[in-house]
C-alpha atoms as a PDB file:
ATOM      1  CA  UNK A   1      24.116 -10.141  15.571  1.00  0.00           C
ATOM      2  CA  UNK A   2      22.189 -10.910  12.113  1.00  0.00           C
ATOM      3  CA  UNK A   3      21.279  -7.496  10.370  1.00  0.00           C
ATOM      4  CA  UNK A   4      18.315  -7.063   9.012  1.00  0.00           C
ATOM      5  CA  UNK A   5      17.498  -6.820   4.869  1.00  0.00           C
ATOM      6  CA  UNK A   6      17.604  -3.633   3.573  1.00  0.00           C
ATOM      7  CA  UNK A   7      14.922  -3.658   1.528  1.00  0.00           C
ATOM      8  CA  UNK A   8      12.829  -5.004   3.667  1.00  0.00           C
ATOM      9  CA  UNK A   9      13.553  -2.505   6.181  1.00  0.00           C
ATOM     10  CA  UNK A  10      12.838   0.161   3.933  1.00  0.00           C
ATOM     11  CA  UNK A  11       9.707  -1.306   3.201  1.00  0.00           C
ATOM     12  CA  UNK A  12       8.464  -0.720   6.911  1.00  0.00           C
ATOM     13  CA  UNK A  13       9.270   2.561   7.108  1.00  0.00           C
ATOM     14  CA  UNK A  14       7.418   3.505   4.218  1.00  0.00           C
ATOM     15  CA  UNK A  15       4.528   1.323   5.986  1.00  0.00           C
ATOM     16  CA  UNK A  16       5.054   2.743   9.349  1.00  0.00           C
ATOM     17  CA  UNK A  17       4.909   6.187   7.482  1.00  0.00           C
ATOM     18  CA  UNK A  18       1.630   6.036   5.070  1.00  0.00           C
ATOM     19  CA  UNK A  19       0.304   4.832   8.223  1.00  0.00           C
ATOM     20  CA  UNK A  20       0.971   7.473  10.427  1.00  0.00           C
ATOM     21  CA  UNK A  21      -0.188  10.012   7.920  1.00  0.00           C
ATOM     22  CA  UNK A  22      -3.559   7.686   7.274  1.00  0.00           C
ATOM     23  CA  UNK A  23      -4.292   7.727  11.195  1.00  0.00           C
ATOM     24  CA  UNK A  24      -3.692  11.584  11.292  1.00  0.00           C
ATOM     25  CA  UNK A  25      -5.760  12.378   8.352  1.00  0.00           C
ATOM     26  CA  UNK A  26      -8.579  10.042  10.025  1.00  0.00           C
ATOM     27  CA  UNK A  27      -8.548   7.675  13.344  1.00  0.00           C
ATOM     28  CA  UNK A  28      -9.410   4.411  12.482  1.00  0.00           C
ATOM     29  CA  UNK A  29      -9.175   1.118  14.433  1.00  0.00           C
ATOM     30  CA  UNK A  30      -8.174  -1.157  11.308  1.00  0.00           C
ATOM     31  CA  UNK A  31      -5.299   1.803  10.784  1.00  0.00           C
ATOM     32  CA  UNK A  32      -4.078   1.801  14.512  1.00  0.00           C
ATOM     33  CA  UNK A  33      -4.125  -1.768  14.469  1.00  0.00           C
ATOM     34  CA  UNK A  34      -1.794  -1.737  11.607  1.00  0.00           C
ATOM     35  CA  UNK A  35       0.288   0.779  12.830  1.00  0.00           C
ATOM     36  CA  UNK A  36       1.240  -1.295  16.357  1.00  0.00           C
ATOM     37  CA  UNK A  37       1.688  -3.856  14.196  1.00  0.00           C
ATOM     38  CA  UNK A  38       4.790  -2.056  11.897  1.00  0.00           C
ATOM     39  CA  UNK A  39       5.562  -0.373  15.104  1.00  0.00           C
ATOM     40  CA  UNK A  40       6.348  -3.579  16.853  1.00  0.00           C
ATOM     41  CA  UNK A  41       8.222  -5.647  14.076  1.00  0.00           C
ATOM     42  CA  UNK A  42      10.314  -2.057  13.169  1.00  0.00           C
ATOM     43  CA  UNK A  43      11.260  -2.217  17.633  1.00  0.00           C
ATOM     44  CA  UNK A  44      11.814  -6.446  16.828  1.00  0.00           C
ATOM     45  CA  UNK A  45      13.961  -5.882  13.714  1.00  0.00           C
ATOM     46  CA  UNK A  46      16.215  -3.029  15.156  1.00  0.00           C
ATOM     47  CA  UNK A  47      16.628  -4.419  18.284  1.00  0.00           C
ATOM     48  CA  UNK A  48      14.569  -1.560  20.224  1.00  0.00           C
ATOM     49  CA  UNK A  49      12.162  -0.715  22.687  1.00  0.00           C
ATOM     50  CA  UNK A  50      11.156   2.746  21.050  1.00  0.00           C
ATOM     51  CA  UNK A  51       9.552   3.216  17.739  1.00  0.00           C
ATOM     52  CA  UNK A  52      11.381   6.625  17.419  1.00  0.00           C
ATOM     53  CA  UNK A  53      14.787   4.585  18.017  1.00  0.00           C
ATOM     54  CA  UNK A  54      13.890   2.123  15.450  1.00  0.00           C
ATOM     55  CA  UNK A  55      13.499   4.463  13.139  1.00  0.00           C
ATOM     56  CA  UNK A  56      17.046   6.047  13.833  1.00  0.00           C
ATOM     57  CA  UNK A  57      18.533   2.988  13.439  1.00  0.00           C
ATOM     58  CA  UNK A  58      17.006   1.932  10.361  1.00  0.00           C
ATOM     59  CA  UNK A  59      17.217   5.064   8.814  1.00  0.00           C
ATOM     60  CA  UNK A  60      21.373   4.823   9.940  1.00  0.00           C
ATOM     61  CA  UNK A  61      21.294   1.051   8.560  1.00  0.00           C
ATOM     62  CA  UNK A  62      19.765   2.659   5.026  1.00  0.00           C
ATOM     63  CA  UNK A  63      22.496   5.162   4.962  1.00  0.00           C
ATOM     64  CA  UNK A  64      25.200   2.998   5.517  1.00  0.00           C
ATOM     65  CA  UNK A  65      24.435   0.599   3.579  1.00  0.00           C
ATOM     66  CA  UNK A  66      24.242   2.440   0.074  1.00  0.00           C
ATOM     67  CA  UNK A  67      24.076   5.923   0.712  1.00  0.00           C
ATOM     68  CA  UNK A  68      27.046   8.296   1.822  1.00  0.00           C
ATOM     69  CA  UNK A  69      25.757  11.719   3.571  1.00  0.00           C
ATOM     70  CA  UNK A  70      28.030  12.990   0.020  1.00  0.00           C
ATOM     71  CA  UNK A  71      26.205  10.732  -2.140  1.00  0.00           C
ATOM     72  CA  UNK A  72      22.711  12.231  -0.745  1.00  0.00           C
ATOM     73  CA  UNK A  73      23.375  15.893  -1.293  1.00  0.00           C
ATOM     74  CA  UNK A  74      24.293  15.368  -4.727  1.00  0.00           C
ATOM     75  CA  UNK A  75      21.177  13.671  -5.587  1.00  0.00           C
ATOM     76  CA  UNK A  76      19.418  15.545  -3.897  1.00  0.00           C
ATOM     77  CA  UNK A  77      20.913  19.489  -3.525  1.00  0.00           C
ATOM     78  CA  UNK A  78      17.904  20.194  -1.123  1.00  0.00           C
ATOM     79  CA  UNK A  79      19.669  17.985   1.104  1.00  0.00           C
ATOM     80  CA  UNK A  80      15.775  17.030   1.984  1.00  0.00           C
ATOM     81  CA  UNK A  81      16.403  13.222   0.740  1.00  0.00           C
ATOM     82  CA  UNK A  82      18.515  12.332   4.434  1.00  0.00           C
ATOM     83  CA  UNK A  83      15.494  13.743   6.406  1.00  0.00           C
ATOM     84  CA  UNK A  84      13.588  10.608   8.064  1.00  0.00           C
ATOM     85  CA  UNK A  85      10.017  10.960   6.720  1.00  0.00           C
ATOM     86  CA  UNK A  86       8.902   8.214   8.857  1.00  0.00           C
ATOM     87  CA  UNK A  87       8.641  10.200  12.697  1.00  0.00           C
END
């Protein structure tokens, strides 16, 4: 199975999650459009049905693939950093 890019995956997330805070703060149908449209290519690109599992498993592909659970409480002692921000 091909795994997705990195960077690119962190790129939706941060979509996915400006998004959901935009749509909270005020409902708008450009912003919900938007939002199923992250949604769906974040399900495509992990290989899920579930927005909430895509985001697990691109927030596990992230930390494997640069960032030990040791390397993220020394950066950040708050040990906030490994916290998903995106559900």
């Amino acid at each position: 199975m091909l795994e997705p890019d990195p960077k690119v995956v962190r790129e939706l997330l941060t979509r996915y999650a400006s998004l959901r805070i935009a749509q909270a703060e005020s409902q708008r149908p450009t912003t919900g459009r938007e939002l199923a449209d992250v949604s769906y290519t974040l399900c495509v690109m992990m290989a899920t049905t579930s927005i909430h599992d895509a985001v697990a498993k691109a927030d596990a592909l992230l930390l494997a693939k640069g960032r030990t659970p040791d390397a993220v409480r020394a950066a950040d002692p708050d040990g906030e950093s490994g916290l998903s921000l995106a559900v």
